[in-house]
Protein backbone atom coordinates (compact mmCIF):
# COMPACT_ATOMS: atom_id res chain seq x y z
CA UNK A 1 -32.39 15.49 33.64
CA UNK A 2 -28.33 15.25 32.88
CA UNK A 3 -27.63 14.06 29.68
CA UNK A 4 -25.07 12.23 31.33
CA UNK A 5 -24.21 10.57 34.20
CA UNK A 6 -21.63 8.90 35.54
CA UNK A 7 -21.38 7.17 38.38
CA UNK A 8 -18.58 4.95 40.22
CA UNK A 9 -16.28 4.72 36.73
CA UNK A 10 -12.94 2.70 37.08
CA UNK A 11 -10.37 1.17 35.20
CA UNK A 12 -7.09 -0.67 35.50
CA UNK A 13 -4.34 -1.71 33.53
CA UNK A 14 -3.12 -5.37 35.08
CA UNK A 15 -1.93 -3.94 38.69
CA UNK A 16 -2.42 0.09 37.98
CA UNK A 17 -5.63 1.60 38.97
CA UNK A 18 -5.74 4.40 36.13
CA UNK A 19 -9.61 5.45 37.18
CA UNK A 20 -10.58 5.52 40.50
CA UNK A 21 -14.76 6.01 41.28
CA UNK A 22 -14.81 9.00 39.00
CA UNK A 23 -18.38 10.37 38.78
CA UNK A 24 -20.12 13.22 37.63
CA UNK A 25 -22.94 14.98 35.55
CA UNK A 26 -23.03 16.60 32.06
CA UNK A 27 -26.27 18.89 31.45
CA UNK A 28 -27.10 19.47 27.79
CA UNK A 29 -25.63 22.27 26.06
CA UNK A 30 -23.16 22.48 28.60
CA UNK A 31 -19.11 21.73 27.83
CA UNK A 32 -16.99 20.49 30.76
CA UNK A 33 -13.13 20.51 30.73
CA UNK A 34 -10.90 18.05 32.04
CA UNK A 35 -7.57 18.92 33.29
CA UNK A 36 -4.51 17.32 34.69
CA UNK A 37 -1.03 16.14 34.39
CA UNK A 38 -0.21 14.01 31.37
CA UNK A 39 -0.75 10.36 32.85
CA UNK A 40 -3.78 11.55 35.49
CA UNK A 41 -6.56 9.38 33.61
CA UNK A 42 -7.99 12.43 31.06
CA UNK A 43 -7.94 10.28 28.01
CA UNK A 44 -8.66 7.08 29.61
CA UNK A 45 -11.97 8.45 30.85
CA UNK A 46 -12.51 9.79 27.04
CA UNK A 47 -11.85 6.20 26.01
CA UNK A 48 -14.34 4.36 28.40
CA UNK A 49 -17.36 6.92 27.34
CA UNK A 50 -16.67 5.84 24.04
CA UNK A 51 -16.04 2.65 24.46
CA UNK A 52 -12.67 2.45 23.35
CA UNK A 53 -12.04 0.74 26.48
CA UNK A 54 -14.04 -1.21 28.68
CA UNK A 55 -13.94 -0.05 32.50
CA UNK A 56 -13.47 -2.29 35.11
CA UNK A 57 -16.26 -0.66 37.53
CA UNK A 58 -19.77 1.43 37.55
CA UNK A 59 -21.87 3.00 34.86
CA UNK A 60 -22.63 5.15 32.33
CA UNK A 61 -25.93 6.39 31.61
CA UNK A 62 -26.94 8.94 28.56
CA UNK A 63 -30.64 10.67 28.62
CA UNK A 64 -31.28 8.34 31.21
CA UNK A 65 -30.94 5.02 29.10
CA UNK A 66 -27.86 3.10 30.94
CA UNK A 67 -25.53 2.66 28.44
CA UNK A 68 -22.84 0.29 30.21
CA UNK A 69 -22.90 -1.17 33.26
CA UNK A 70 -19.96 -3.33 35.06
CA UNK A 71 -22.39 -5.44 36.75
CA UNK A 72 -24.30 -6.37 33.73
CA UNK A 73 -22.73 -8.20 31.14
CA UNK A 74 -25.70 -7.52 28.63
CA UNK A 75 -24.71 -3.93 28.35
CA UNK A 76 -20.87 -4.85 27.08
CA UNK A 77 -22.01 -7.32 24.03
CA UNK A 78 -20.03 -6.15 21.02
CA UNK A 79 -23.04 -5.14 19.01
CA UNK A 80 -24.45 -3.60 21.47
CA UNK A 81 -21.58 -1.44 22.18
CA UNK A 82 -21.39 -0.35 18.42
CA UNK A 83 -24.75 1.13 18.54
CA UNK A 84 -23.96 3.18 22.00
CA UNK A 85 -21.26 4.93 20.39
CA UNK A 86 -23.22 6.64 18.40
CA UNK A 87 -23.89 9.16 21.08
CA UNK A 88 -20.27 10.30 21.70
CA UNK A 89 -18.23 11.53 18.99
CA UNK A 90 -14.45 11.88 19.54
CA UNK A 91 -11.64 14.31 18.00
CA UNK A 92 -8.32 12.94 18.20
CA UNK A 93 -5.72 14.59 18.84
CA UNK A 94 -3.54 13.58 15.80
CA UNK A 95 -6.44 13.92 13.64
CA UNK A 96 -6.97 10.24 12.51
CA UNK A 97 -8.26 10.93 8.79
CA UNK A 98 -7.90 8.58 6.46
CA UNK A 99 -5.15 9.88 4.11
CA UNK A 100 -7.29 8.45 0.96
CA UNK A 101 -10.01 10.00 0.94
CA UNK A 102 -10.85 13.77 0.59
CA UNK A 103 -11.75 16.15 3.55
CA UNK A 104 -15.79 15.75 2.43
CA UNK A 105 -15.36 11.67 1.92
CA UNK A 106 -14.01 11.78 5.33
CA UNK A 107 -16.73 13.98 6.80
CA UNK A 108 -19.27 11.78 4.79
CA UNK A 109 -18.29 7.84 5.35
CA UNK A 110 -19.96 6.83 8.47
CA UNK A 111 -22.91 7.91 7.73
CA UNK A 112 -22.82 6.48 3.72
CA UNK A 113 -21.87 3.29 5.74
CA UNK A 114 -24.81 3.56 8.13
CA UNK A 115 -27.22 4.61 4.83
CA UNK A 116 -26.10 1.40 3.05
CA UNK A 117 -26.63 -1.15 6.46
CA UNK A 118 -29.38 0.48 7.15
CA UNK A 119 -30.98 2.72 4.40
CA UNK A 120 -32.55 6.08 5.17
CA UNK A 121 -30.53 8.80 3.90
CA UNK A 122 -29.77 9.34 0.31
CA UNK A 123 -26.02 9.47 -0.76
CA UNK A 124 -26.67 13.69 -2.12
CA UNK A 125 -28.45 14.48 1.34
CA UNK A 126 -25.28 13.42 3.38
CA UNK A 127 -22.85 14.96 1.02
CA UNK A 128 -24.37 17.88 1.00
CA UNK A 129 -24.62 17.98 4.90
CA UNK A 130 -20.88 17.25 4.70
CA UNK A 131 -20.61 20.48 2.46
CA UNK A 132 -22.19 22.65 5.35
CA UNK A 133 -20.58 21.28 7.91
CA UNK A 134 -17.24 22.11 6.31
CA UNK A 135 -18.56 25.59 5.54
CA UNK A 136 -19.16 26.03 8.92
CA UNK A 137 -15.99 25.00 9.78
CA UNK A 138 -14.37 27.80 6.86
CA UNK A 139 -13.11 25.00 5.16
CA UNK A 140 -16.02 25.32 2.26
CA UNK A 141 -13.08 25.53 -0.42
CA UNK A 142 -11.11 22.47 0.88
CA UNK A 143 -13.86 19.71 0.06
CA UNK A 144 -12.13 17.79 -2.57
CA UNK A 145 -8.42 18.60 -0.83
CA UNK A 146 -6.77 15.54 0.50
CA UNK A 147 -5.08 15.61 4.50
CA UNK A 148 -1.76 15.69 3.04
CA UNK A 149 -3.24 19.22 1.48
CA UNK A 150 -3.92 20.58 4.64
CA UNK A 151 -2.56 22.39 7.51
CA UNK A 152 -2.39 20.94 10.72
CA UNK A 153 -5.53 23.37 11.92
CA UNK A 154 -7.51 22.41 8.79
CA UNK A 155 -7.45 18.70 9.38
CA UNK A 156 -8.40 19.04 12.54
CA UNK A 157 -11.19 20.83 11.57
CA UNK A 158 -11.94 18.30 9.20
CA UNK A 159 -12.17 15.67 12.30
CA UNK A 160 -14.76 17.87 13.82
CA UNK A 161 -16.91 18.47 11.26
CA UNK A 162 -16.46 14.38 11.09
CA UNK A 163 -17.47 13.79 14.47
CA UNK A 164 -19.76 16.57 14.45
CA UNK A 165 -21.82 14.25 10.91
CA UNK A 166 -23.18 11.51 13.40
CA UNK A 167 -25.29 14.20 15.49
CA UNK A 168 -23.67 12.48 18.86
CA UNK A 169 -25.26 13.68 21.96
CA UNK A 170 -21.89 14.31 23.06
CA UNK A 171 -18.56 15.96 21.66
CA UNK A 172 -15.67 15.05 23.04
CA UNK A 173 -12.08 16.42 22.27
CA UNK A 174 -8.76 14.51 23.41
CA UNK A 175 -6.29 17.57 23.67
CA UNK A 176 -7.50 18.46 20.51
CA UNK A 177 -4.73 21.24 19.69
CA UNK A 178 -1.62 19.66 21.64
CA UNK A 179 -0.03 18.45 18.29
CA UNK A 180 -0.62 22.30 16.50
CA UNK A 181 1.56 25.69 16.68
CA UNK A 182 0.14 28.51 18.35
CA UNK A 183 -1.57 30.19 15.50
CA UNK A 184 -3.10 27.04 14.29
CA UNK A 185 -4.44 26.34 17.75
CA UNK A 186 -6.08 29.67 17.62
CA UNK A 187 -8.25 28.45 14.83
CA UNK A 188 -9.52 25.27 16.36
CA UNK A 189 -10.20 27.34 19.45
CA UNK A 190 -12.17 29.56 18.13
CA UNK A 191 -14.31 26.73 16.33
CA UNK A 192 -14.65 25.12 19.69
CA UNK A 193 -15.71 28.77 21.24
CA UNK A 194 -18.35 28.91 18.22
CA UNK A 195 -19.91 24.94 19.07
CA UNK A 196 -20.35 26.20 22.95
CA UNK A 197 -21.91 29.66 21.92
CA UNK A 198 -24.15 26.87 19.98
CA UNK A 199 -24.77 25.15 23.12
CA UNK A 200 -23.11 21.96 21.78
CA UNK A 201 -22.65 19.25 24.31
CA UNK A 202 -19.01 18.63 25.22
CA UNK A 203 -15.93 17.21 27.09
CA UNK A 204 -13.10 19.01 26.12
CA UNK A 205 -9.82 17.39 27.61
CA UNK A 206 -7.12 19.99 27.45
CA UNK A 207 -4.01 21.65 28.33
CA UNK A 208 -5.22 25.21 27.74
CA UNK A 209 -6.07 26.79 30.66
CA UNK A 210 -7.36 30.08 29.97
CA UNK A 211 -9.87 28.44 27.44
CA UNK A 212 -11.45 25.92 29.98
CA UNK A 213 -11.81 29.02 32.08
CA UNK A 214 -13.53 30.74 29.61
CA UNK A 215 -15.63 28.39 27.50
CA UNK A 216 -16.55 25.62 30.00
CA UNK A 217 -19.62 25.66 32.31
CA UNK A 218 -17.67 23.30 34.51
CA UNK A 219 -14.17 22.09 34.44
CA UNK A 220 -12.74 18.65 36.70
CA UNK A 221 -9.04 18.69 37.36
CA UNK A 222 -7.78 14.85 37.60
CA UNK A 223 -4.34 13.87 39.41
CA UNK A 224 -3.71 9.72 39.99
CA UNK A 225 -6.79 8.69 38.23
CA UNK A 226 -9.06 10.64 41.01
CA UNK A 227 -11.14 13.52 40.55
CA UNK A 228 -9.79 15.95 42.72
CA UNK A 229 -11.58 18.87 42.16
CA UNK A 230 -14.84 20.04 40.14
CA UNK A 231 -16.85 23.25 39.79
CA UNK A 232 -17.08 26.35 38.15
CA UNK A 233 -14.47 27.01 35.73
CA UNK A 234 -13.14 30.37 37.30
CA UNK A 235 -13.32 29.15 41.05
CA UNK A 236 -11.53 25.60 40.52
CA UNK A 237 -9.27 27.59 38.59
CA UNK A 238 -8.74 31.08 39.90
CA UNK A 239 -9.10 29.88 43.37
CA UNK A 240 -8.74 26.38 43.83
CA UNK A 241 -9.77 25.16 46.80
CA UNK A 242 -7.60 21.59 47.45
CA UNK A 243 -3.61 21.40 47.50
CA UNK A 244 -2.84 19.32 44.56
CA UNK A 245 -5.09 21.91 42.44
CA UNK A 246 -3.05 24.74 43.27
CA UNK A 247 0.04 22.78 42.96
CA UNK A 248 -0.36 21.87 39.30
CA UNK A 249 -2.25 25.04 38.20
CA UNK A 250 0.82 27.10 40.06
CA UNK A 251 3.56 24.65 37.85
CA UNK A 252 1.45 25.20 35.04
CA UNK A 253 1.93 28.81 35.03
CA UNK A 254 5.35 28.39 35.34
CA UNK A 255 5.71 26.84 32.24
């Protein structure tokens, strides 16, 4: 079974139709990339899985549970949708840590928030899952730095290891290295490479095409809100079958 599916998505903005009937299948362990044009629908699809934004049309089902669906009204309650996006985690792409707190108090908050509504976890279990998740990000000697401490590359490293705290069934990265130099968008790369060698579920919206290539098991190219092409990584991208594909990827290289 897919860990997600789904099926007949849209969205609109008053008269502009940013989604149009996008579906498709994630398997677990697998990472898909999405690529496109800025303005093609990317991060508006990111937004709608994690219910950032409500779409106007179809559903979205995770493990088989339905998790929203545009004909029932149930499925969009507020508290409801709280709880459902706990199974998506989402890296920015500017980051979005709180400037307050340390790199570990912002890997660690949700889920000290979720301990004290809920109870469960002690307060020294989830900092000391924080701990190892920063170690595994190399950031074991920046626990008590602050964001303003950090590089570009290290904070958003930081975000993943924050997204990565919830155990979501699904990772997903908005351009995650579009606001970092080259070198610092080799190291969030490579963590990236490291989560799909770990078979880490993810959608991976981004701009670099040689990594989708590489890492994803599938990548969907988006132009106008459609999908207009999706497959293997190397055929959609090496030999790209419709117009439009070849069109962009061919500009692309150009640049």
């Amino acid at each position: 079974m897919s860990i997600l599916e789904v099926q007949h998505l849209e969205k609109h903005f008053d008269s502009t139709k940013v989604l149009n009937d996008i579906s498709f299948s994630l398997e677990q362990g697998q990472a898909l990339s999405i690529i496109g044009s800025s303005g093609s629908g990317k991060t508006t699809l990111l937004r709608c899985l994690n219910f950032l934004e409500t779409p106007d049309n179809g559903t979205i089902s995770v493990q088989g549970e339905i998790l929203f669906d545009a004909a029932n009204p149930q499925t969009q309650l507020e508290s409801e949708i709280r709880k459902k996006r706990l199974h998506f985690g989402l890296v920015f792409q500017s980051f979005n840590l709180f400037p307050q707190y340390t790199a570990l108090q912002n890997v660690t908050l949700a889920r000290e928030l979720m301990a004290k509504e809920h109870g469960g976890e002690r307060k020294e279990d989830i900092e000391a899952a924080g701990r190892e998740l920063l170690a595994q990000m190399g950031l074991a000697d920046r626990a008590e730095h602050y964001p303003h401490q950090l590089s570009g590359g290290q904070q958003q490293r930081v975000a993943i290891a924050r997204a990565l705290a919830m155990h979501p069934d699904i990772l997903c990265f908005d351009e995650p290295t579009s606001a970092l130099d080259p070198e610092l968008t080799g190291e969030v790369l490579r963590v990236i490479r490291n989560l799909a060698e770990q078979k880490t579920t993810m959608i991976i919206v981004t701009h670099e095409m040689a990594f989708a290539r590489d890492v994803a098991d599938q990548v969907i190219f988006m132009d106008g809100g459609f999908i207009v092409e999706q497959g293997n990584p190397h055929d959609v991208i090496e030999h790209p079958k419709e117009e439009r594909t070849r069109q962009f990827l061919a500009r692309y290289t150009e640049n």
